[in-house]
C-alpha atoms as a PDB file:
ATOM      1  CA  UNK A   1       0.000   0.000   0.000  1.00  0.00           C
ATOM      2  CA  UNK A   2       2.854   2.259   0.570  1.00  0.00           C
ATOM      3  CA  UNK A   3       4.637   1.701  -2.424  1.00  0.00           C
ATOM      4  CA  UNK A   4       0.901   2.870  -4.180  1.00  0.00           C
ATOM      5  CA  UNK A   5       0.700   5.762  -2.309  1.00  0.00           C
ATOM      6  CA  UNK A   6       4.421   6.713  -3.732  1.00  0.00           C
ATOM      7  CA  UNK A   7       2.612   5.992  -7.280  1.00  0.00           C
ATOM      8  CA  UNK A   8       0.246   8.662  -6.880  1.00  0.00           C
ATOM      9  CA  UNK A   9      -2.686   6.367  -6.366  1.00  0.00           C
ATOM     10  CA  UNK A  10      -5.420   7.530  -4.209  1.00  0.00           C
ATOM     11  CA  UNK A  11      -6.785   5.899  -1.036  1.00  0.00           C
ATOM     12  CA  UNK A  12      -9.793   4.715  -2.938  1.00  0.00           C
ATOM     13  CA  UNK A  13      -7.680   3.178  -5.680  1.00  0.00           C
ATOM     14  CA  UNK A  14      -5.385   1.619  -3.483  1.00  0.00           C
ATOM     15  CA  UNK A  15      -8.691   0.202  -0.734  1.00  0.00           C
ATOM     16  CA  UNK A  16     -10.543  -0.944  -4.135  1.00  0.00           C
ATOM     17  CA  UNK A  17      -7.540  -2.708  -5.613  1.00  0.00           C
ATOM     18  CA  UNK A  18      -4.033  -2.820  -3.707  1.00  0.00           C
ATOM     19  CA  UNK A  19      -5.558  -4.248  -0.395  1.00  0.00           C
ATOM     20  CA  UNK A  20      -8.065  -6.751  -2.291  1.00  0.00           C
ATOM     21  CA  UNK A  21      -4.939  -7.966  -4.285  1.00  0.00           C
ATOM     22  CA  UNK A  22      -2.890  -8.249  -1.143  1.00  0.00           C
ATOM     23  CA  UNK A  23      -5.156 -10.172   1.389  1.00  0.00           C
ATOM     24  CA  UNK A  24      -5.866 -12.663  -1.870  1.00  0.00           C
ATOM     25  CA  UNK A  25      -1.766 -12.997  -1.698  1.00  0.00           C
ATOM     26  CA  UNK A  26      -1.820 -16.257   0.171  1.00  0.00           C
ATOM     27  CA  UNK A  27      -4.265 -17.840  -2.119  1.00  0.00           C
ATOM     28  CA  UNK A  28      -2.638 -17.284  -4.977  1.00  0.00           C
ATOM     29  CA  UNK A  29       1.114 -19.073  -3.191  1.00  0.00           C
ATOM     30  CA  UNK A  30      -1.516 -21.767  -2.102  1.00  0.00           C
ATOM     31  CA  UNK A  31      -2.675 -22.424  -5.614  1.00  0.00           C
ATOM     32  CA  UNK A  32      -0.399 -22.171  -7.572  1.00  0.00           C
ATOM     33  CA  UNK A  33       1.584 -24.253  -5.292  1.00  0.00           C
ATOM     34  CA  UNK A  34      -1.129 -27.149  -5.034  1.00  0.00           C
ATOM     35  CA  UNK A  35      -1.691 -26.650  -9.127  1.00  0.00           C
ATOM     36  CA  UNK A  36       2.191 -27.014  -9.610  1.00  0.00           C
ATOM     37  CA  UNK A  37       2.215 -30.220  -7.234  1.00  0.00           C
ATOM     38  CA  UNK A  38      -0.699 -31.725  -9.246  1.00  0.00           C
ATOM     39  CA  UNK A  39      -2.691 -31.390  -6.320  1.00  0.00           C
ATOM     40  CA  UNK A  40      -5.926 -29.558  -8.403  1.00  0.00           C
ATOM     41  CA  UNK A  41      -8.441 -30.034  -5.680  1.00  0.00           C
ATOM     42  CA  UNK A  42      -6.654 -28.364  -3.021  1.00  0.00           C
ATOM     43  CA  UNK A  43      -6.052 -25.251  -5.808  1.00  0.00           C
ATOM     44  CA  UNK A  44      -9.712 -24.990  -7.245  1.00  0.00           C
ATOM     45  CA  UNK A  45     -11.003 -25.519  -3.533  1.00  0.00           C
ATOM     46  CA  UNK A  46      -9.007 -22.698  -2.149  1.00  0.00           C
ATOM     47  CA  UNK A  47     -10.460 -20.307  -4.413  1.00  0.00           C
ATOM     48  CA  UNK A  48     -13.832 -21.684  -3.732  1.00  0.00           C
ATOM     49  CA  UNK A  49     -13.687 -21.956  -0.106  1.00  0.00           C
ATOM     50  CA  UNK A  50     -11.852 -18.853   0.241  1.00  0.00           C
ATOM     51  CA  UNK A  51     -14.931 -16.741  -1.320  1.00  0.00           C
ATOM     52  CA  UNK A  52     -17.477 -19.131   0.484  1.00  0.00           C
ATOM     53  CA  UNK A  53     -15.198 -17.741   3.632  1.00  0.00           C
ATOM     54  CA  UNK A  54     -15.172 -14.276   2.561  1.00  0.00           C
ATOM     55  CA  UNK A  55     -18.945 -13.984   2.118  1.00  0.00           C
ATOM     56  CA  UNK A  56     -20.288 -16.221   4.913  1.00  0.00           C
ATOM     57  CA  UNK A  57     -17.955 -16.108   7.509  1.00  0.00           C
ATOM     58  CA  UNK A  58     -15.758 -13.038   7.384  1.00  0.00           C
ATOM     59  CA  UNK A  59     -18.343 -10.700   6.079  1.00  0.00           C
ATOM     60  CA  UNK A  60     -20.979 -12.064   8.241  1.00  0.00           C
ATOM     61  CA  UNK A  61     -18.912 -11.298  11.420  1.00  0.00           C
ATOM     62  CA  UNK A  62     -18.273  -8.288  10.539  1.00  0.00           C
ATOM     63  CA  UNK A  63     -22.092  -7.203   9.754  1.00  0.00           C
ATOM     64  CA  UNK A  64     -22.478  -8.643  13.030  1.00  0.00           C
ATOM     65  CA  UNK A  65     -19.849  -6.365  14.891  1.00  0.00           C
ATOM     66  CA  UNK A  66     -21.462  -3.349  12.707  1.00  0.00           C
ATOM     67  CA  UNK A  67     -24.178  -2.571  10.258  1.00  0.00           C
ATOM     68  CA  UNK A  68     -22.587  -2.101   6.849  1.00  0.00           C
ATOM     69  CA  UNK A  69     -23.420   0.717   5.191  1.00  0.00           C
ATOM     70  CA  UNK A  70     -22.432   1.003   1.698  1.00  0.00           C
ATOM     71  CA  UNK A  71     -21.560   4.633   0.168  1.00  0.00           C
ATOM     72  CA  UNK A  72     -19.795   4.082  -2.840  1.00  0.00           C
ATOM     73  CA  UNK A  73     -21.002   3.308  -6.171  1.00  0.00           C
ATOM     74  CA  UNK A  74     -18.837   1.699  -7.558  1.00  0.00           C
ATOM     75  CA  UNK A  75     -18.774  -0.999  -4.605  1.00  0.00           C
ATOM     76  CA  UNK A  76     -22.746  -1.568  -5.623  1.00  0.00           C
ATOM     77  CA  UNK A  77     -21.141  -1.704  -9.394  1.00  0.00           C
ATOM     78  CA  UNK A  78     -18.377  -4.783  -8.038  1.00  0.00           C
ATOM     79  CA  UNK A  79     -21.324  -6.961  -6.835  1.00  0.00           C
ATOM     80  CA  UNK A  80     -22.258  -7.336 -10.610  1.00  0.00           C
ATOM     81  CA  UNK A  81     -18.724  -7.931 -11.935  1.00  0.00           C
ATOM     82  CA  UNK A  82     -18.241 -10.411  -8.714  1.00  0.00           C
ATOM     83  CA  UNK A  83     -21.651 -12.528  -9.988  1.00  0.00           C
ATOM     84  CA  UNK A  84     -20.747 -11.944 -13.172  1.00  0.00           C
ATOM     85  CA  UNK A  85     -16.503 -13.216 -12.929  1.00  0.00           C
ATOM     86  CA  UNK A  86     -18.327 -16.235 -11.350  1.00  0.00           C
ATOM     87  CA  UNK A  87     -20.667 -17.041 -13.736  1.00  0.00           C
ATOM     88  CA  UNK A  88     -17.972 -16.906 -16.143  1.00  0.00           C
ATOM     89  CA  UNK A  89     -15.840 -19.299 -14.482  1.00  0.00           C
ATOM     90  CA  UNK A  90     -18.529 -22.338 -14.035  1.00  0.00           C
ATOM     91  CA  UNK A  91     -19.304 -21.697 -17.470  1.00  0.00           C
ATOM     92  CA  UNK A  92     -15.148 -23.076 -18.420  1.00  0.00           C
ATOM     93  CA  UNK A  93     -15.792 -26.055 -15.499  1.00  0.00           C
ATOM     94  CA  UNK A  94     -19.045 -27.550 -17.453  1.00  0.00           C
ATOM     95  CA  UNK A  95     -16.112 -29.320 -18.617  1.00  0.00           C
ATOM     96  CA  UNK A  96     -14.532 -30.347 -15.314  1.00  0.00           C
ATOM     97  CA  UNK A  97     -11.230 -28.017 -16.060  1.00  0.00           C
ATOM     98  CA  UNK A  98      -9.935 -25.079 -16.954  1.00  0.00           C
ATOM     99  CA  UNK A  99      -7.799 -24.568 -19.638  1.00  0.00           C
ATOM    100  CA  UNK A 100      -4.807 -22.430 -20.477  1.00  0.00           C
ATOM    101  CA  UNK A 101      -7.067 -19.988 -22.726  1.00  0.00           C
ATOM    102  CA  UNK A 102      -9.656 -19.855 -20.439  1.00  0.00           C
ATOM    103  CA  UNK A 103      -6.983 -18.604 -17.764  1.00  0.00           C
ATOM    104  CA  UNK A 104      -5.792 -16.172 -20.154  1.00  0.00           C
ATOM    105  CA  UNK A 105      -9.089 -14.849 -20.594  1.00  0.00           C
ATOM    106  CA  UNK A 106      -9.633 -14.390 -16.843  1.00  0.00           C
ATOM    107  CA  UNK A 107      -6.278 -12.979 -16.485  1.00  0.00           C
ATOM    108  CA  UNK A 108      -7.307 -10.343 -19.380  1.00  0.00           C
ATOM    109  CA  UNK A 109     -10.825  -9.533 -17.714  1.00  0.00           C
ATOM    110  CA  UNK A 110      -8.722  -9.023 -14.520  1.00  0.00           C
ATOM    111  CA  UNK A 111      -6.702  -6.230 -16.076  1.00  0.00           C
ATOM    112  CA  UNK A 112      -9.735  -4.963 -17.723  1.00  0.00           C
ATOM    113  CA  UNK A 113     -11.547  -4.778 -14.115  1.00  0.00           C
ATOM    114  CA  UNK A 114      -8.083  -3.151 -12.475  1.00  0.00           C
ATOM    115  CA  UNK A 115      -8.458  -0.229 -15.386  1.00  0.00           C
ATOM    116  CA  UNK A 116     -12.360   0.152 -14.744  1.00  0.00           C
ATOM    117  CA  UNK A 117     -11.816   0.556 -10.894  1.00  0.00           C
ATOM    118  CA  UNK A 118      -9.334   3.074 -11.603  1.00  0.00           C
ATOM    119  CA  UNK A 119     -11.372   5.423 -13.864  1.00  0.00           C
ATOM    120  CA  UNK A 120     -14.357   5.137 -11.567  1.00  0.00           C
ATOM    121  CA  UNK A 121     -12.756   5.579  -8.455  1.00  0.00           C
ATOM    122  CA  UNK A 122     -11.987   9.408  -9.539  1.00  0.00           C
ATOM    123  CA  UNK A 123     -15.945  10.084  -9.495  1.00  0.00           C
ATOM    124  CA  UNK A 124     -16.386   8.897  -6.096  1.00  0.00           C
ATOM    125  CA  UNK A 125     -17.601  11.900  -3.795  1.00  0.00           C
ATOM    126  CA  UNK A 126     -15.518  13.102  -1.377  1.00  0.00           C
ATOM    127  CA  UNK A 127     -17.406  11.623   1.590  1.00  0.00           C
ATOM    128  CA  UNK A 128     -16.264   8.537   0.423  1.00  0.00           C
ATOM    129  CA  UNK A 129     -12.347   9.066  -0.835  1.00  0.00           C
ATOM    130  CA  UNK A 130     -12.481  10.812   3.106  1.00  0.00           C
ATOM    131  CA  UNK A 131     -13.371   7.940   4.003  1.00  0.00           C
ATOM    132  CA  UNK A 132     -10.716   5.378   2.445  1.00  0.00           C
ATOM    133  CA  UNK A 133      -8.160   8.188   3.362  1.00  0.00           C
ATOM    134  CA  UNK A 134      -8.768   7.853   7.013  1.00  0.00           C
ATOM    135  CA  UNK A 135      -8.794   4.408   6.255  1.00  0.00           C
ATOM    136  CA  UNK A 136      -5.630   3.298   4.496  1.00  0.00           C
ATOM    137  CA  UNK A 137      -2.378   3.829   5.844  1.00  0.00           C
ATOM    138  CA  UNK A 138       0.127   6.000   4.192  1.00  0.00           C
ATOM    139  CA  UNK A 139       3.177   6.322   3.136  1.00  0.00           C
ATOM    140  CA  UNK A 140       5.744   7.128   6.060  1.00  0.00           C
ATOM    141  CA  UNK A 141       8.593   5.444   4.961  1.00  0.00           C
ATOM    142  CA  UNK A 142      11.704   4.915   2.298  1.00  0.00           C
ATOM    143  CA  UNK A 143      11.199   3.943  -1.139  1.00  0.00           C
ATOM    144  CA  UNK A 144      14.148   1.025  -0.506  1.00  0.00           C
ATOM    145  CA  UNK A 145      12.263  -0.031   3.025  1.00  0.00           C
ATOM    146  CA  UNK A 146       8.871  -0.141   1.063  1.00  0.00           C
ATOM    147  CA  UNK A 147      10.680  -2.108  -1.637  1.00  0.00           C
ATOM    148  CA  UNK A 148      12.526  -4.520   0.475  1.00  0.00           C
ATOM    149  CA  UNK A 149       9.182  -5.486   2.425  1.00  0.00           C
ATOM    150  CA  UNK A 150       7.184  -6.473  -0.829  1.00  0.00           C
ATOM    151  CA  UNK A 151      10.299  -9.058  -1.686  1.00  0.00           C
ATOM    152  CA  UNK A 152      10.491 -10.127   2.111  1.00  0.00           C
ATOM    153  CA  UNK A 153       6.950 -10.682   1.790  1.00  0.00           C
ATOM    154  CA  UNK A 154       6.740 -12.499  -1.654  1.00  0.00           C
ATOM    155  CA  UNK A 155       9.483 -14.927  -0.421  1.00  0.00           C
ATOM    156  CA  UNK A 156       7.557 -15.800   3.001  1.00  0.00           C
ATOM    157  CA  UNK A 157       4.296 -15.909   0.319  1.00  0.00           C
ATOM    158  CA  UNK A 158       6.060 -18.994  -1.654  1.00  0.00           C
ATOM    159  CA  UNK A 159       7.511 -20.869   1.514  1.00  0.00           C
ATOM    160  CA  UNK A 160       4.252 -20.361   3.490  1.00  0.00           C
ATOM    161  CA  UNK A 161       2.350 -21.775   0.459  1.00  0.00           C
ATOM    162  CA  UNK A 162       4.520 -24.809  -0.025  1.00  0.00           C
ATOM    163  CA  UNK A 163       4.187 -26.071   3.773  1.00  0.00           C
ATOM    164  CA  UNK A 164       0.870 -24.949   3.617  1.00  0.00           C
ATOM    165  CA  UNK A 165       0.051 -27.723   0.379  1.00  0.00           C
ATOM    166  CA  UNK A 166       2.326 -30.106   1.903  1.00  0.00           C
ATOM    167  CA  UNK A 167       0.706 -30.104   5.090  1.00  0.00           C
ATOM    168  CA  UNK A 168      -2.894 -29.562   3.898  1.00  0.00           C
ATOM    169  CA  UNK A 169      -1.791 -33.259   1.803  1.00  0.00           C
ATOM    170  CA  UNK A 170      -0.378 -34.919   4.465  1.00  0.00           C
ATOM    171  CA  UNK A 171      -3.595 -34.110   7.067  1.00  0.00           C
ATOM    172  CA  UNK A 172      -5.933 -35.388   4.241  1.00  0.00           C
ATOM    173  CA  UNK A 173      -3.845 -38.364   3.989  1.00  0.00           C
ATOM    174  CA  UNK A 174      -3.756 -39.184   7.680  1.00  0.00           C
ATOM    175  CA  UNK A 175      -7.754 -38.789   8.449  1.00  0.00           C
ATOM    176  CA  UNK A 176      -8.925 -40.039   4.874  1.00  0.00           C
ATOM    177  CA  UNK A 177     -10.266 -36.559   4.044  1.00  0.00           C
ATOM    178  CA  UNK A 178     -10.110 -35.771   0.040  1.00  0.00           C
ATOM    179  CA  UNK A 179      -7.656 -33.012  -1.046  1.00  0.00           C
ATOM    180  CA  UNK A 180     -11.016 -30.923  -2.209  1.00  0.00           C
ATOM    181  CA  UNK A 181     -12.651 -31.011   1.464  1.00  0.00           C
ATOM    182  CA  UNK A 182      -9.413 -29.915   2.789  1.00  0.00           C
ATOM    183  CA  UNK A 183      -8.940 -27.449   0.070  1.00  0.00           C
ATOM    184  CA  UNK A 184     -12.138 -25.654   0.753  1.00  0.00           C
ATOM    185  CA  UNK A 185     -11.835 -25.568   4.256  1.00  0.00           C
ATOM    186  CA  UNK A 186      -8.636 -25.587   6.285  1.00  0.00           C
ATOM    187  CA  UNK A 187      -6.884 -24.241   3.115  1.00  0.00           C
ATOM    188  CA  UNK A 188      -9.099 -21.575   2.442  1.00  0.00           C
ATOM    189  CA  UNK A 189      -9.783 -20.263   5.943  1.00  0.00           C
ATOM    190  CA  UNK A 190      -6.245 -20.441   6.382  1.00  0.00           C
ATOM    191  CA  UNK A 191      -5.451 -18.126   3.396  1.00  0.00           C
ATOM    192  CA  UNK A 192      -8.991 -16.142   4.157  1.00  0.00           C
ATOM    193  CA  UNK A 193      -7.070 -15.068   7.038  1.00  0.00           C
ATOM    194  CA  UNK A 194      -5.685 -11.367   5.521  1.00  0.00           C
ATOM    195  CA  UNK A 195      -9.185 -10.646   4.740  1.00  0.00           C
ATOM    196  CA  UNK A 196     -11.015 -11.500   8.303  1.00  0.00           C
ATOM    197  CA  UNK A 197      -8.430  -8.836   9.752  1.00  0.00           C
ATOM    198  CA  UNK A 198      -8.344  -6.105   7.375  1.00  0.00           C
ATOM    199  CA  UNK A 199     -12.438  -6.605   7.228  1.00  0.00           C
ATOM    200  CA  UNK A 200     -13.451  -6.993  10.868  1.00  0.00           C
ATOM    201  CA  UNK A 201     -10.753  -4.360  11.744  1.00  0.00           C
ATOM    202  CA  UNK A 202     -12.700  -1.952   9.169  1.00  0.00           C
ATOM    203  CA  UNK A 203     -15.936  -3.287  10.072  1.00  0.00           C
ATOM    204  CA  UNK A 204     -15.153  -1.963  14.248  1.00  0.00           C
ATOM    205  CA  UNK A 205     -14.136   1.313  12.829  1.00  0.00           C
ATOM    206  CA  UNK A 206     -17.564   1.978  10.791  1.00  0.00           C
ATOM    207  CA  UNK A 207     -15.729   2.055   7.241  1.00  0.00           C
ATOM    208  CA  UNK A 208     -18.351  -0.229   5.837  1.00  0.00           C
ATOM    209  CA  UNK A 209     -17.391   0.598   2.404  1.00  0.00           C
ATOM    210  CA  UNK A 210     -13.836  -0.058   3.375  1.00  0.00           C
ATOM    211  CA  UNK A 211     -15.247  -3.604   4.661  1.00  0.00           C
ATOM    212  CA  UNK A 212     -17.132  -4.346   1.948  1.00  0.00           C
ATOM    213  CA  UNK A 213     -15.300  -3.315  -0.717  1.00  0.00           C
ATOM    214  CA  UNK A 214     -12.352  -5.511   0.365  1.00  0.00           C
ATOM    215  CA  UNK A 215     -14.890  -9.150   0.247  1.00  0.00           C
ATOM    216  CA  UNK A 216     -15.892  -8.146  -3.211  1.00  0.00           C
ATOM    217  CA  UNK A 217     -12.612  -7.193  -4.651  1.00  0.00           C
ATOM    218  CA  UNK A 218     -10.860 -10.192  -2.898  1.00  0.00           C
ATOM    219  CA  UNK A 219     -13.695 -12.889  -4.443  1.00  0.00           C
ATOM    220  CA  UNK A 220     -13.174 -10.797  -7.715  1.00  0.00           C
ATOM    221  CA  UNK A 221      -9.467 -11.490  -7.589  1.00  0.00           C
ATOM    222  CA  UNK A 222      -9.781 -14.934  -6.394  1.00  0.00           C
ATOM    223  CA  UNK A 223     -11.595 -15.918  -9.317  1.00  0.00           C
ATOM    224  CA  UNK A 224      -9.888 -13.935 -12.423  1.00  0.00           C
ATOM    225  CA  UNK A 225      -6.690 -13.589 -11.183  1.00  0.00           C
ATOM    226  CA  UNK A 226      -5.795 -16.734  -9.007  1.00  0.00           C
ATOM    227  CA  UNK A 227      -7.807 -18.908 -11.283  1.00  0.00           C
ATOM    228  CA  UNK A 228      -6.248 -17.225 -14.404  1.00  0.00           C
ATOM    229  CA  UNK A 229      -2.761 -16.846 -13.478  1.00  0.00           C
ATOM    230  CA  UNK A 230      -3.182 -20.623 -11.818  1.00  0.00           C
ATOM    231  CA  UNK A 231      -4.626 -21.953 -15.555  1.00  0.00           C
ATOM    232  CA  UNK A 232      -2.266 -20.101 -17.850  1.00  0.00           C
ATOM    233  CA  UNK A 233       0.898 -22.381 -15.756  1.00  0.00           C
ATOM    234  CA  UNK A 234      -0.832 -25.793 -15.428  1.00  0.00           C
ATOM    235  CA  UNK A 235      -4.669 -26.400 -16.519  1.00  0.00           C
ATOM    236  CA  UNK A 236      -7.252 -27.471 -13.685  1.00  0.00           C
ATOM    237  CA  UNK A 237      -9.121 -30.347 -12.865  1.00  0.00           C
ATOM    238  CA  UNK A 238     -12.583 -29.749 -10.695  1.00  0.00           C
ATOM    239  CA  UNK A 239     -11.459 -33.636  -9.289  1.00  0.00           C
ATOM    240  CA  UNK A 240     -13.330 -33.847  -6.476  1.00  0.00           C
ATOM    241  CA  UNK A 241     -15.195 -30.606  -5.983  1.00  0.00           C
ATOM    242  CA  UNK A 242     -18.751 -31.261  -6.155  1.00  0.00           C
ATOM    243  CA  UNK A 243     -20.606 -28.772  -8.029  1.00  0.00           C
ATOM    244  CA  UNK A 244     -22.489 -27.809  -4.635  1.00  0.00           C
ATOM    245  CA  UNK A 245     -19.679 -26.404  -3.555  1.00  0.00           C
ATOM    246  CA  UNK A 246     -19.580 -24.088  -6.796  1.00  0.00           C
ATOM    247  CA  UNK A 247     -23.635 -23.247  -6.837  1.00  0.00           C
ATOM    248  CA  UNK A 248     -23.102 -22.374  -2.885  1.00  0.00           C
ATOM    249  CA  UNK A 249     -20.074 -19.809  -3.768  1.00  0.00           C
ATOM    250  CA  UNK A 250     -22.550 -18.361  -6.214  1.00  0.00           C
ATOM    251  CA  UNK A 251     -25.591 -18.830  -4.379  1.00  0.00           C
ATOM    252  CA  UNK A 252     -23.833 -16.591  -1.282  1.00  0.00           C
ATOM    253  CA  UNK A 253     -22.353 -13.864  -3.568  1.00  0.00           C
ATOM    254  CA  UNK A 254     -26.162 -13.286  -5.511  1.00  0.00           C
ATOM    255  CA  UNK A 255     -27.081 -13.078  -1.664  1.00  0.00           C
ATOM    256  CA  UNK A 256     -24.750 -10.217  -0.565  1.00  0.00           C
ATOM    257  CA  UNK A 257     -25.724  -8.836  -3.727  1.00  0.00           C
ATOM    258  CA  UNK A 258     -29.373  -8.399  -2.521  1.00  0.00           C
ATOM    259  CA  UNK A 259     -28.870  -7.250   0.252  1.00  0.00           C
ATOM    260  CA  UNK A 260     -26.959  -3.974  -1.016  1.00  0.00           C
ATOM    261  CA  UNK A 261     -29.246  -3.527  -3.335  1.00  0.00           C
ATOM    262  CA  UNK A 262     -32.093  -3.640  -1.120  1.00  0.00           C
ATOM    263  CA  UNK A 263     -31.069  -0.828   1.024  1.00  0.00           C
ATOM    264  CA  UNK A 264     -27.430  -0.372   0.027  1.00  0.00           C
ATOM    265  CA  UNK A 265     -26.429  -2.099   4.134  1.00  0.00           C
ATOM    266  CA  UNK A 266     -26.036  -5.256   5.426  1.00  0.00           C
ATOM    267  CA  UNK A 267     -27.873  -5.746   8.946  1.00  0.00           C
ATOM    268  CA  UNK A 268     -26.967  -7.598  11.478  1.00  0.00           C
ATOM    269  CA  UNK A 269     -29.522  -9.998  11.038  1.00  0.00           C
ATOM    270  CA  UNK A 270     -27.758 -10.403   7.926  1.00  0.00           C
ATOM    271  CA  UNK A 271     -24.768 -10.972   9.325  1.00  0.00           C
ATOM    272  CA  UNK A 272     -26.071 -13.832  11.021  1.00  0.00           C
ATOM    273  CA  UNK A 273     -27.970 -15.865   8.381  1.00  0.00           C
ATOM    274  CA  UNK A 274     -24.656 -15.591   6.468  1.00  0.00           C
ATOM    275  CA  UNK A 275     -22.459 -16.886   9.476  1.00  0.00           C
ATOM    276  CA  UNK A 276     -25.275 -19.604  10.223  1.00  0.00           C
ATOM    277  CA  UNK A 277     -25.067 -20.391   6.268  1.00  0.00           C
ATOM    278  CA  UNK A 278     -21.426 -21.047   6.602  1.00  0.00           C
ATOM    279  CA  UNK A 279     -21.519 -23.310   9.350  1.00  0.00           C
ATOM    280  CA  UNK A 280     -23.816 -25.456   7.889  1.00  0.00           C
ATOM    281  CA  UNK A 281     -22.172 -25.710   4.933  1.00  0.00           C
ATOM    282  CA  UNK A 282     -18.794 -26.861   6.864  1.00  0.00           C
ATOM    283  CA  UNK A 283     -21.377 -28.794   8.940  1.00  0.00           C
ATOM    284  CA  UNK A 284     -22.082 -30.330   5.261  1.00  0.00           C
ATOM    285  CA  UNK A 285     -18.955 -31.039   4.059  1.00  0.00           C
ATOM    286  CA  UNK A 286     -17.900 -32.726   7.043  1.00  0.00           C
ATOM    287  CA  UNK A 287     -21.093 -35.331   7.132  1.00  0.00           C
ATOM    288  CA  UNK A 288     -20.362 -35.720   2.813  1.00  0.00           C
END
């Protein structure tokens, strides 16, 4: 985030795309990782689990914690291109993979999305670019200090990522779990983690746009960026994930979507039924 503040990037620019890109960090090690180690189900059920996570769990705590009032337009506008980035990726797994051009084309609606977010973000009103300015931290460093943290982090990123597969393998293994349960649970709440903080921490501080915005952009990135970059090295196989587990990812996202489009907030009743949704689904892939 520093490092985009040097850029010239504003707050909003930075909250809409810098922090969702950063908290999805550890699922793209993760997959790319499991893909590399032919180990498909824990990859394609990170990325599944991981925005089952961000909508259920971590968003419905933080609704909980705080209402979730939702100021910016172009947050209501990423609930679309979330549902939408989705829909698009179960229509390349009606064949049970997805191939190196249908990462690429991912990839290339991820760049398109970056560029959109950009443009819009100038005709925010100020209420909200206050807001994400209070919100993000800035720049207080040295260009070399900024530097040497993103390559400090990327290296802990790719270690992290390979114990994480190898132990995520090795539990399966030892309780006769499948790779894909594993993958959309342990996995993915372990790499959900960057997003429960930066969400609930947002959520305390009544930046619900801040909150929000981060779930959306993160399952945004998850699915064109992880899945795309994750494709274009080594094509995925669904294996064992069921396609409940993809209509529930979808099924959760069209519900968030409602419910900012109902009264642009999500209530803490809201909060609830998605937190109770998420345990029984983790109540159902336990039983399955």
């Amino acid at each position: 985030m520093a490092l985009a503040s040097r850029l010239g990037l504003s707050s909003l620019a930075i909250g809409l795309t810098v922090v969702a890109f950063g908290t999805s960090a550890p699922e793209l090690a993760v997959s790319l990782n499991a893909a590399m180690n032919n180990a498909s189900d824990i990859s394609l059920g990170n990325v599944i689990g991981s925005n089952i996570a961000n909508i259920g769990l971590i968003l419905g705590l933080s609704a909980v914690i705080s209402p979730l009032v939702v100021q910016a337009k172009i947050i209501r506008m990423d609930a679309p291109i979330m549902i939408t980035s989705m829909l698009l990726a179960v229509v390349f797994l009606l064949d049970n993979q997805i191939s190196r051009l249908e990462g690429l084309i991912l990839a290339t609606a991820l760049i398109a999305y970056i560029a959109f977010t950009f443009l819009q973000a100038r005709k925010e009103p100020e209420l909200v670019q206050e807001e994400y300015l209070q919100g993000i931290p800035q720049s207080r460093g040295r260009l070399a200090i900024d530097l040497g943290l993103i390559f400090l982090g990327l290296g802990l990123l790719i270690a992290g990522g390979k114990l994480l597969v190898m132990a995520a393998v090795s539990i399966a293994l030892l309780f006769g779990m499948s790779e894909a349960v594993i993958g959309l649970t342990i996995v993915a709440l372990g790499t959900s983690l960057p997003e429960l903080t930066a969400t609930l921490v947002a959520a305390r501080r009544g930046y619900g746009d801040i909150a929000i915005g981060n779930i959306i952009g993160s399952n945004i990135f998850n699915v064109l960026g992880i899945l795309g970059i994750t494709a274009l090295i080594t094509p995925l196989q669904t294996g064992n994930i069921l396609w409940a587990d993809i209509i529930c990812m979808v099924l959760l996202c069209l519900l968030t979507y409602l419910f900012l489009f109902s009264r642009s907030k999500v209530e803490r009743y809201e909060g609830i039924l998605l937190v109770l949704l998420y345990i029984a689904y983790c109540s159902w892939l336990i039983v399955r």
